[in-house]
C-alpha atoms as a PDB file:
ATOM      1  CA  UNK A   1      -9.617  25.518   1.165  1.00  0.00           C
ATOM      2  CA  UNK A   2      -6.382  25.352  -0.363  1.00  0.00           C
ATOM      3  CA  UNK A   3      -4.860  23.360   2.836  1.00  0.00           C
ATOM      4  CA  UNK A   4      -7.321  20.670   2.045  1.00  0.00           C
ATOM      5  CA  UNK A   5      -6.494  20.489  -1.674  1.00  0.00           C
ATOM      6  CA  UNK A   6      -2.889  20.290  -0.295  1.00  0.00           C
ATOM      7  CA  UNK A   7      -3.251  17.320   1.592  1.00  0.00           C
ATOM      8  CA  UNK A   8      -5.194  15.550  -0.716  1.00  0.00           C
ATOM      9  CA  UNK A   9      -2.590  15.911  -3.135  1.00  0.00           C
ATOM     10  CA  UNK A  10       0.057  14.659  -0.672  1.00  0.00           C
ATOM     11  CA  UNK A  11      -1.948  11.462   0.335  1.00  0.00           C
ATOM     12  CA  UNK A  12      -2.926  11.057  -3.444  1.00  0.00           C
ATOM     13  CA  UNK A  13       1.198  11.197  -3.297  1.00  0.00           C
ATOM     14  CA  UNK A  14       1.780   8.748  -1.069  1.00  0.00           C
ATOM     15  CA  UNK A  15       2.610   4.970  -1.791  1.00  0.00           C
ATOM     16  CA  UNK A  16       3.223   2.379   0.797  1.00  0.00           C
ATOM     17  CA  UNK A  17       4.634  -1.671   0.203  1.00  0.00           C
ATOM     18  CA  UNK A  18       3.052  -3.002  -2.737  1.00  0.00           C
ATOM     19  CA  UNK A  19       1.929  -6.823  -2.392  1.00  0.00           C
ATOM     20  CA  UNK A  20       5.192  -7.895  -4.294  1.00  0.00           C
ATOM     21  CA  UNK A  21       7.327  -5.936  -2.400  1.00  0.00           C
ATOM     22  CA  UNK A  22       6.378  -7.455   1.081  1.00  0.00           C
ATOM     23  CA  UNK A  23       6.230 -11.111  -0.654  1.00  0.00           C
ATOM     24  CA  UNK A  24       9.828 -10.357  -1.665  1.00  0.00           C
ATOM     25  CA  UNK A  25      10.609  -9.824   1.876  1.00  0.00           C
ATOM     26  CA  UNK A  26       9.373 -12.399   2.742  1.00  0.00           C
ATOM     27  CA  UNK A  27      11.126 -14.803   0.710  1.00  0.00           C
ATOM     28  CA  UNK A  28      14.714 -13.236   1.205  1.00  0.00           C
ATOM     29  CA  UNK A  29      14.031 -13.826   5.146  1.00  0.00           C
ATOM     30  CA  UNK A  30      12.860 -17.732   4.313  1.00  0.00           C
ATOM     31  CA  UNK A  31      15.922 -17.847   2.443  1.00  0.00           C
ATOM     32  CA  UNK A  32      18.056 -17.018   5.909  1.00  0.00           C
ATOM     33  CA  UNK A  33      15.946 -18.838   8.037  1.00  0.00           C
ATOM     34  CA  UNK A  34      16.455 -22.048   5.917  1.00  0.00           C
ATOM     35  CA  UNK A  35      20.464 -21.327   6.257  1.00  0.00           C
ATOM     36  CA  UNK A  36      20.926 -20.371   9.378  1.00  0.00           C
ATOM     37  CA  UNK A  37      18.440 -22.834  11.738  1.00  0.00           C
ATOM     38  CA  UNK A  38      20.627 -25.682  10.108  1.00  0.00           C
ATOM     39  CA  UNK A  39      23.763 -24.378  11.005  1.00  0.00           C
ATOM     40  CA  UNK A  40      22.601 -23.066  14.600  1.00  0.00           C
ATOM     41  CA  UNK A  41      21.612 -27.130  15.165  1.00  0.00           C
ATOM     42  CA  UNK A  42      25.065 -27.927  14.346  1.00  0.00           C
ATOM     43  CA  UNK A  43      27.093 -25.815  16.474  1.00  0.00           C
ATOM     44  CA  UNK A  44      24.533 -26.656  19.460  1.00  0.00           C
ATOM     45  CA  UNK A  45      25.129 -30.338  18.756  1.00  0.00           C
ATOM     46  CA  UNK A  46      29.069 -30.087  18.814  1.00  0.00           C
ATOM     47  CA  UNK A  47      28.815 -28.042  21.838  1.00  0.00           C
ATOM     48  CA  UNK A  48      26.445 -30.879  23.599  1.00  0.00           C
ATOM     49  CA  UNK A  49      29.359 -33.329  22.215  1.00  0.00           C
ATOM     50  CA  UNK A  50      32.294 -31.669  23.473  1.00  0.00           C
ATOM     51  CA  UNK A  51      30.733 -31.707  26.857  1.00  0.00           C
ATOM     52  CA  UNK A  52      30.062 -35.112  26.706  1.00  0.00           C
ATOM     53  CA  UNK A  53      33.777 -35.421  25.992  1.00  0.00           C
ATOM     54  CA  UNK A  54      34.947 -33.516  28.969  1.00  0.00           C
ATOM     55  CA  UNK A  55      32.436 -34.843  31.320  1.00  0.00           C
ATOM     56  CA  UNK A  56      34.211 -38.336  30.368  1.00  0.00           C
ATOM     57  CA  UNK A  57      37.783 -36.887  30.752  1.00  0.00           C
ATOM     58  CA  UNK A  58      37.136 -35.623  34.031  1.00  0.00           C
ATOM     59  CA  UNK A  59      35.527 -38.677  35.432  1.00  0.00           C
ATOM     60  CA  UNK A  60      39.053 -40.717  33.714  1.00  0.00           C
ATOM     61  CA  UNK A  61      40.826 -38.143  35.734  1.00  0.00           C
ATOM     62  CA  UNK A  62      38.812 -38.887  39.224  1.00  0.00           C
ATOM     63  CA  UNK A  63      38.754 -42.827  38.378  1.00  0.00           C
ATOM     64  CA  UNK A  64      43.008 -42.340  38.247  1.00  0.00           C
ATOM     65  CA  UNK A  65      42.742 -40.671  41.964  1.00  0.00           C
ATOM     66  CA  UNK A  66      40.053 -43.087  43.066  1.00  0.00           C
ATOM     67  CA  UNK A  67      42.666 -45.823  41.962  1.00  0.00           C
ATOM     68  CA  UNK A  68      46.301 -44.425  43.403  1.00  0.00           C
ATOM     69  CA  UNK A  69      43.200 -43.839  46.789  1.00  0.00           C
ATOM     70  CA  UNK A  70      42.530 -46.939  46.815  1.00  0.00           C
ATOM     71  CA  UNK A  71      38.781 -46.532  46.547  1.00  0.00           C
ATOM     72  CA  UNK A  72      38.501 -48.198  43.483  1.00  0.00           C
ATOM     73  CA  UNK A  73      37.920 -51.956  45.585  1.00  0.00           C
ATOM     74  CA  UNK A  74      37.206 -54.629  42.488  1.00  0.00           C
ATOM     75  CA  UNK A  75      39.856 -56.798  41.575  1.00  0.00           C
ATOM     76  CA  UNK A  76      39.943 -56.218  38.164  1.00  0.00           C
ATOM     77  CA  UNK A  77      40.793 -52.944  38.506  1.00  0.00           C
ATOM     78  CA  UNK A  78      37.378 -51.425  37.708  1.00  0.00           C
ATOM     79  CA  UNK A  79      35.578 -48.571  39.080  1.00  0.00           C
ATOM     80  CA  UNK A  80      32.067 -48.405  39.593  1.00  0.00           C
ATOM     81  CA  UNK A  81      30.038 -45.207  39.499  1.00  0.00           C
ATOM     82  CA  UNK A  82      29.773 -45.530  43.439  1.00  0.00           C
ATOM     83  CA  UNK A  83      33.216 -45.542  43.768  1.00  0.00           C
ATOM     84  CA  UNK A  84      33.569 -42.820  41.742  1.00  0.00           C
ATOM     85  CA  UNK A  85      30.973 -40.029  43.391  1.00  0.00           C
ATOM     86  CA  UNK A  86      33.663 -39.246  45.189  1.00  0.00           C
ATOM     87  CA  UNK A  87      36.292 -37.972  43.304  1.00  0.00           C
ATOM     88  CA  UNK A  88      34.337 -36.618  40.302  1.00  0.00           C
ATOM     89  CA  UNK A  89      31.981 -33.607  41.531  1.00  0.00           C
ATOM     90  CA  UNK A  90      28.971 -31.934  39.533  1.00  0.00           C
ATOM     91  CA  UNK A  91      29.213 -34.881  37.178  1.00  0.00           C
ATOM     92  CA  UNK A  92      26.057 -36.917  37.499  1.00  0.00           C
ATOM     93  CA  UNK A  93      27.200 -40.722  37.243  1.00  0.00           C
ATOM     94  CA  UNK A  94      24.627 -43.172  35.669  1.00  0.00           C
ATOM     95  CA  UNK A  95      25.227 -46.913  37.295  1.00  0.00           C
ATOM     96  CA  UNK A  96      26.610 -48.120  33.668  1.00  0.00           C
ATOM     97  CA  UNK A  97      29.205 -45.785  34.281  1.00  0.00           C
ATOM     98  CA  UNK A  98      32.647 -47.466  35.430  1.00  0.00           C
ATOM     99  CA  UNK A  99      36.713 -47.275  34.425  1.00  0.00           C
ATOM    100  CA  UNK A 100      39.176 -50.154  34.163  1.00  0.00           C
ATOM    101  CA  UNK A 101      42.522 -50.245  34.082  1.00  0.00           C
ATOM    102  CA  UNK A 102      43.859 -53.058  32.233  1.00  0.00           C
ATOM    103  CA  UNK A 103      47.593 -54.222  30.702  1.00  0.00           C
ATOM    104  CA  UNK A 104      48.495 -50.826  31.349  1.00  0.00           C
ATOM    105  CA  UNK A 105      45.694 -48.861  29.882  1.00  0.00           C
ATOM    106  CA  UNK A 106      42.712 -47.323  31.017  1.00  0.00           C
ATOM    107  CA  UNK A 107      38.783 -47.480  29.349  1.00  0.00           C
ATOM    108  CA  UNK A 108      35.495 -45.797  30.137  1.00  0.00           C
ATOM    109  CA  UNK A 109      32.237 -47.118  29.846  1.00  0.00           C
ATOM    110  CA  UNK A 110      30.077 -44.013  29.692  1.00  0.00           C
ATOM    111  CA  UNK A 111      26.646 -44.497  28.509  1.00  0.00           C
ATOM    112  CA  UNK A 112      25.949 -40.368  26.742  1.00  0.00           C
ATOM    113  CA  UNK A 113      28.377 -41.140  24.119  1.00  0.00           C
ATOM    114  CA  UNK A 114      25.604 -42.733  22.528  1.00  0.00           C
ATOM    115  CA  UNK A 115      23.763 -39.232  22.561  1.00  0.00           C
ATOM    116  CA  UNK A 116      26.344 -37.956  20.857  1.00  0.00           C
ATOM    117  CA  UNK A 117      25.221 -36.409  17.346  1.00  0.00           C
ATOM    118  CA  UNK A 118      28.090 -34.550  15.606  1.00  0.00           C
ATOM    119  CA  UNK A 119      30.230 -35.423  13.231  1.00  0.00           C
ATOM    120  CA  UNK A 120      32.868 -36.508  16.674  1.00  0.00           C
ATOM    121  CA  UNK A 121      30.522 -39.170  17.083  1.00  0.00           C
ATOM    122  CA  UNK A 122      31.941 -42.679  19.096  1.00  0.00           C
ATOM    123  CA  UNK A 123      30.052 -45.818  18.015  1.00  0.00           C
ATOM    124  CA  UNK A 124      30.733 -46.973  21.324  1.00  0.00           C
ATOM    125  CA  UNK A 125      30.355 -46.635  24.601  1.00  0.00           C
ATOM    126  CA  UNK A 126      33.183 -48.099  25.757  1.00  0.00           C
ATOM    127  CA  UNK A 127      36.443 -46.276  24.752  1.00  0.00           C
ATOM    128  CA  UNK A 128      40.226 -45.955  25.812  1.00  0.00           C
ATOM    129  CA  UNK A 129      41.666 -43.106  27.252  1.00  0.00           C
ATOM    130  CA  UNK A 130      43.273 -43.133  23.333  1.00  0.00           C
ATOM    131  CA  UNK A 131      40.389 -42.680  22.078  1.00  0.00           C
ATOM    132  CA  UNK A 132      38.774 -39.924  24.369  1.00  0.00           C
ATOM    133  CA  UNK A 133      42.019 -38.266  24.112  1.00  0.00           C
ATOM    134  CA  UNK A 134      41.732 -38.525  20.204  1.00  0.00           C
ATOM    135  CA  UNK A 135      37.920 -37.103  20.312  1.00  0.00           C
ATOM    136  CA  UNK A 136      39.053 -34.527  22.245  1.00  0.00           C
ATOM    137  CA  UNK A 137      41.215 -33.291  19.935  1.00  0.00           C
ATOM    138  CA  UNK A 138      39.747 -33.782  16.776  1.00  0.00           C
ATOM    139  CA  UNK A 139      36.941 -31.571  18.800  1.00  0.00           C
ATOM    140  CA  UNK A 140      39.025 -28.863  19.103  1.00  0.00           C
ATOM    141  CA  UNK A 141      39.730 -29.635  23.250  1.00  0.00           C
ATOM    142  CA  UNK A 142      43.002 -30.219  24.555  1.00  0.00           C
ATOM    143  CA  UNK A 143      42.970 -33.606  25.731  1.00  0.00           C
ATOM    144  CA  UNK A 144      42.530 -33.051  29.888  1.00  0.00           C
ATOM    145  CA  UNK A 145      46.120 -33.551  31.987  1.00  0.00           C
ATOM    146  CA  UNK A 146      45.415 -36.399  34.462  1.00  0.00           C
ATOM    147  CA  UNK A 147      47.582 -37.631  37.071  1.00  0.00           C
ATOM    148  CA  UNK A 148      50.139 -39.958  36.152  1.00  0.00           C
ATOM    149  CA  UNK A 149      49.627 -43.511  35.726  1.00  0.00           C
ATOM    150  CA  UNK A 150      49.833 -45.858  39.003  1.00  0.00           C
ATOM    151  CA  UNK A 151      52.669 -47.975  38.416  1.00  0.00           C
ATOM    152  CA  UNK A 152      52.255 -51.684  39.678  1.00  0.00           C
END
């Protein structure tokens, strides 16, 4: 008899979370949640961004070999995306994609800088090697070494 008084006692003792307890956890981890998911979209962004940057810079690299190769056939200096598959692997080209070299300075047309979304955004998608190099580095990136310029 006295074990059962005992236990009654101890469950009579025994409190668990009261209803504004658990509502205060709740709103402490709303709190985090509506901190943190913003700032997780922003580092996935600028990651997307900075590979959309390199991807660029590496086909500006192959477009430089495809041009001292000679594979680069237009005579203004322009590489097409066809011309390119060659010289730029496990990049997929879209058929807007294409480099020129002009007065001495190369461009890219490359249609996912319009996906960009971070603050390294390019309101065009047509840039100089000046600019993707200046991207790049306010990104964080070292602009990518390419092969000299062909001399004419």
């Amino acid at each position: 008899m006295l074990k059962k008084w005992k236990n009654k006692k101890l469950l009579k003792n025994e409190k668990g979370l009261t209803l504004v307890e658990l509502l205060a956890v709740i709103v402490i981890l709303a709190i985090i949640a509506a901190i943190a998911v913003p700032a997780i979209g922003n580092i996935i962004n600028k990651s997307k961004d900075r590979a959309i940057l390199a991807e660029a810079s590496n086909i500006l690299a192959g477009a430089k070999i495809a041009y001292i190769d000679g594979a680069c056939k237009d005579v203004e200096n322009q590489c097409s995306a066809s011309e390119l598959a060659d010289f730029v692997d496990g990049i997929k080209l879209g058929d807007d994609t294409k480099v020129i070299y002009k007065d001495k300075a190369w461009s890219i047309t490359y249609p996912k800088f319009g996906d960009m979304k971070s603050d390294l955004k390019l309101d065009k998608t047509e840039v100089t090697e000046e600019e993707l190099n200046k991207a790049l580095t306010s990104a964080g990136e070292k602009p990518a070494t390419t092969p000299e310029t062909p001399k004419q």
